[in-house]
Structures are given as C-alpha cells and as structure tokens.
Protein backbone atom coordinates (compact mmCIF):
# COMPACT_ATOMS: atom_id res chain seq x y z
CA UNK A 1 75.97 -116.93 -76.16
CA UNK A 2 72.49 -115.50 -77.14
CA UNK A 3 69.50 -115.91 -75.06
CA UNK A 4 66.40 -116.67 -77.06
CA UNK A 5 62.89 -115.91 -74.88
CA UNK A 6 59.78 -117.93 -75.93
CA UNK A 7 56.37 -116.48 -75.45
CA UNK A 8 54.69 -120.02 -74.66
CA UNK A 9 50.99 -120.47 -74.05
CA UNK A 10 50.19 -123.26 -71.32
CA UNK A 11 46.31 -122.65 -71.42
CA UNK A 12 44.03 -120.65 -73.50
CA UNK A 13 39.66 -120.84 -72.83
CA UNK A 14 36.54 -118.74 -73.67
CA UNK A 15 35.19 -119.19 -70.28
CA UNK A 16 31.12 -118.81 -69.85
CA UNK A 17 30.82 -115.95 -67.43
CA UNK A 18 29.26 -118.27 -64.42
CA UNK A 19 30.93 -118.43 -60.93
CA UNK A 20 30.77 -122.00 -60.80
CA UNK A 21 33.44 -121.92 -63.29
CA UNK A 22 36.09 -120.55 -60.75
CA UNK A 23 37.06 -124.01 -59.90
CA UNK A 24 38.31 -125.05 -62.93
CA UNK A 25 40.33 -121.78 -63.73
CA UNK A 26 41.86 -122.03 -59.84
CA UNK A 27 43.06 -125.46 -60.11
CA UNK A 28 44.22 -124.57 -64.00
CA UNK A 29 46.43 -121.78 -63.11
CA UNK A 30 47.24 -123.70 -59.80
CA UNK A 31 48.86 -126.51 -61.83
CA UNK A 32 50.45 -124.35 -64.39
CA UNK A 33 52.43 -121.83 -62.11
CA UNK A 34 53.59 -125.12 -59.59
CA UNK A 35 54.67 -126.93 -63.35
CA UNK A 36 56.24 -123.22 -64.07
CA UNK A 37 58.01 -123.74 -60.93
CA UNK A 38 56.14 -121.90 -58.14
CA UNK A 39 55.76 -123.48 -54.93
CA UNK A 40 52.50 -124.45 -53.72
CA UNK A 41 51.81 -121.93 -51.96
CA UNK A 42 52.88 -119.05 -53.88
CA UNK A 43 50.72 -120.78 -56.83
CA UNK A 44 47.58 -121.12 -54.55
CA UNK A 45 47.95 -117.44 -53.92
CA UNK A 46 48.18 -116.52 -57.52
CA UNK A 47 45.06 -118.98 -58.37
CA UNK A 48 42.96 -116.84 -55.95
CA UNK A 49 44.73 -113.44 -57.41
CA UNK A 50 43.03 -114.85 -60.78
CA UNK A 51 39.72 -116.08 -59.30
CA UNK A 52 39.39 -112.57 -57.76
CA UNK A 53 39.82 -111.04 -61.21
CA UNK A 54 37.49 -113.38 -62.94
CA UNK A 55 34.84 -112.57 -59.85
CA UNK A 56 35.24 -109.28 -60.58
CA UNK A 57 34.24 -109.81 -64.59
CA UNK A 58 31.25 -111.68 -64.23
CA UNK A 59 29.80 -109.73 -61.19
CA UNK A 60 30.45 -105.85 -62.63
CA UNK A 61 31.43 -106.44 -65.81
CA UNK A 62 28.46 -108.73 -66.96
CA UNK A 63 26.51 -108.08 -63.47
CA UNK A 64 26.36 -111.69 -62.92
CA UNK A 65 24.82 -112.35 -66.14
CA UNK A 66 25.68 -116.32 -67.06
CA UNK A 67 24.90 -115.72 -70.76
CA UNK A 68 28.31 -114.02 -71.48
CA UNK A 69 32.05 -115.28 -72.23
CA UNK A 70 35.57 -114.13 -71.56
CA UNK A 71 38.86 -114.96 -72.93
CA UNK A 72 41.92 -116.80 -70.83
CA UNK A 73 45.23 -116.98 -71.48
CA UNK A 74 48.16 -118.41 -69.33
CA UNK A 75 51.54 -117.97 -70.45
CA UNK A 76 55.06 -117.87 -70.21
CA UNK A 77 58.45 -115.53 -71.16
CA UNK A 78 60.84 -116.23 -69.41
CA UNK A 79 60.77 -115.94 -65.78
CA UNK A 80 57.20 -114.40 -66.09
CA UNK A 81 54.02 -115.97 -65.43
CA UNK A 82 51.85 -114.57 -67.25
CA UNK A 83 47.66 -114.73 -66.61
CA UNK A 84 45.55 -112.46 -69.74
CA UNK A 85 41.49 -111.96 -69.06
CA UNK A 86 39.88 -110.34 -71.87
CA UNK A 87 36.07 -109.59 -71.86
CA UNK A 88 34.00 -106.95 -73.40
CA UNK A 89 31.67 -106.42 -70.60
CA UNK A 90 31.40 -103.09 -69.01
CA UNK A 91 34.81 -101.22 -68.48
CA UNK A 92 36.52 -100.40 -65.40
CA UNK A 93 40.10 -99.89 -64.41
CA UNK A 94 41.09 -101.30 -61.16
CA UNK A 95 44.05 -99.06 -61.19
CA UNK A 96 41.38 -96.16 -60.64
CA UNK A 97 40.87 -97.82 -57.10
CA UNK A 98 42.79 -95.79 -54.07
CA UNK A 99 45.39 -98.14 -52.50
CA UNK A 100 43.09 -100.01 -49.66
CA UNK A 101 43.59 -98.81 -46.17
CA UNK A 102 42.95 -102.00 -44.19
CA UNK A 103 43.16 -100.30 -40.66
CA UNK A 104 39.76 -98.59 -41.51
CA UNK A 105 38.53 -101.27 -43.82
CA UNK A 106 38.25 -103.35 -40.30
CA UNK A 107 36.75 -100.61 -38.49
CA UNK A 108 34.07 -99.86 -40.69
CA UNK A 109 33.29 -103.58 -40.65
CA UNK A 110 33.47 -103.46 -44.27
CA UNK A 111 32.78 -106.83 -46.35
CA UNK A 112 33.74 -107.25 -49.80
CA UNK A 113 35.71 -105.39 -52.16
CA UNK A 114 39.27 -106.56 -51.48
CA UNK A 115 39.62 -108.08 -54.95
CA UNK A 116 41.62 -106.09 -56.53
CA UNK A 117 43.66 -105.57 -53.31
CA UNK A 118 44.54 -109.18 -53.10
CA UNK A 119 45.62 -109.17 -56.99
CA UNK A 120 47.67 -106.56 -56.29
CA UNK A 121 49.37 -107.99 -53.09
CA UNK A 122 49.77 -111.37 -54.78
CA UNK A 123 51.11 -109.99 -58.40
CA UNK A 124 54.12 -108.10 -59.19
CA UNK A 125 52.67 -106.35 -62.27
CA UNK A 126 48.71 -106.02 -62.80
CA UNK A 127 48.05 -103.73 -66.12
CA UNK A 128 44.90 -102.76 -67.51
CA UNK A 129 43.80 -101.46 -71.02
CA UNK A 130 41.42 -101.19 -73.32
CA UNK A 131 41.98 -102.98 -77.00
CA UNK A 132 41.36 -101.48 -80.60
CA UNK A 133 38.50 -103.79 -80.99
CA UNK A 134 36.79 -102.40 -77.03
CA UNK A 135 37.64 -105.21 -75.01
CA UNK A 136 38.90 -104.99 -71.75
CA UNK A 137 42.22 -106.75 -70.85
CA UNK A 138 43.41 -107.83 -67.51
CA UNK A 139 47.19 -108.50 -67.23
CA UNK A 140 49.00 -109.84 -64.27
CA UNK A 141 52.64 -111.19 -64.29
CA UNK A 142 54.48 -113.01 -61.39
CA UNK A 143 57.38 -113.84 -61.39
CA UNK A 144 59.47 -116.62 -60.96
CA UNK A 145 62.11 -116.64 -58.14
C-alpha cells in the first residue's frame, strides 16, 4: 500500500508588523497544533515558540516600526507541524546566535534575549534562509508524537 503525504495549509495571513497582533497569531497556532493533535500544553509552548519569532521580526527586523507586514503560514505534512514567517525586513540568522548558557545568563542578571532560545527548546527543526526575491524565511517544524 502507498502512502500519499499532503502538504495542507491550515492558516495563511500578511500580518501588520504591530505587537498587539501577537494575540491573534498565539491563539491561531494554539488551535491549529491542539486540532493537529498536540496536547495543550505542548501547543501553548509552540504558540509562544511562534510569538517569540514574530517579536523578534517586528522589533529588529522592522525596529518596531507598525507600518510594515509579514507573511504566515501554518501547515501540515504528515506528522509535521509546520509554522513559515516570511518578511523582508532587515536580515539576521538566529542560527548565528551561540547556544545560550543559562548558568551565566542568571548571573549576569541578564533580561531579554531568550527568543530564539525558547524556539529552539520548543521546536525540533528551526531553519533559516534567505529567498531569490530577499526575503527572510523563518521555518520551524514540530512534530507530532
């Protein structure tokens, strides 16, 4: 018997780069990865993995600017859960970033900046890349079971 995969799209947005959109894309990708079959709280962790990413886009890659869009897509394949950001803001890889070193992260007191940490504690794959056309894509995949 042949197994045929599906590349389905549960949610696709231009989003207007303001945080008080964050909501909306949390409870989105909330209710899509429990529907998907995530529990609830594996799904909360992966709507804050995505709010963390889109954080990132509108304060460094459009400096908070609220005049500016980016692109979401949810999808699935399979047993993958898949969560595309595309924007064309200023680039930057978060795979550049050293693995974060928590012990001393506490010491110094530090605040902020655990972002990309947390998307790539709560995601199994996070890839990053630059398109033909100079946008910058986010990709992060969980998945299922």
């Amino acid at each position: 018997m042949q197994s045929h995969t599906h590349y389905i799209i549960r949610f696709k947005a231009d989003i207007q780069t303001r945080t008080e959109e964050l909501h909306r894309i949390r409870e989105v990708v909330e209710s899509e990865a429990i529907r998907f079959g995530f529990d609830r709280e594996t799904a909360f962790r992966m709507a804050l993995a995505v709010d963390e990413a889109c954080t990132n886009i509108i304060k460094h890659s459009y400096a908070g600017n609220p005049g500016n869009m980016f692109d979401i897509e949810i999808a699935t394949l399979d047993d993958r859960f898949i969560v595309v950001l595309t924007d064309r803001g200023k680039s930057f890889d978060p795979n550049s970033l050293p693995k974060l070193d928590m012990k001393r992260y506490f010491e110094q007191c530090a605040r902020g900046g655990l972002g990309v940490h947390i998307i790539r504690l709560v995601m199994d794959d996070v890839a990053y890349n630059v398109t033909t056309n100079h946008a910058n894509q986010l990709r992060m995949v969980k998945h299922l079971g």
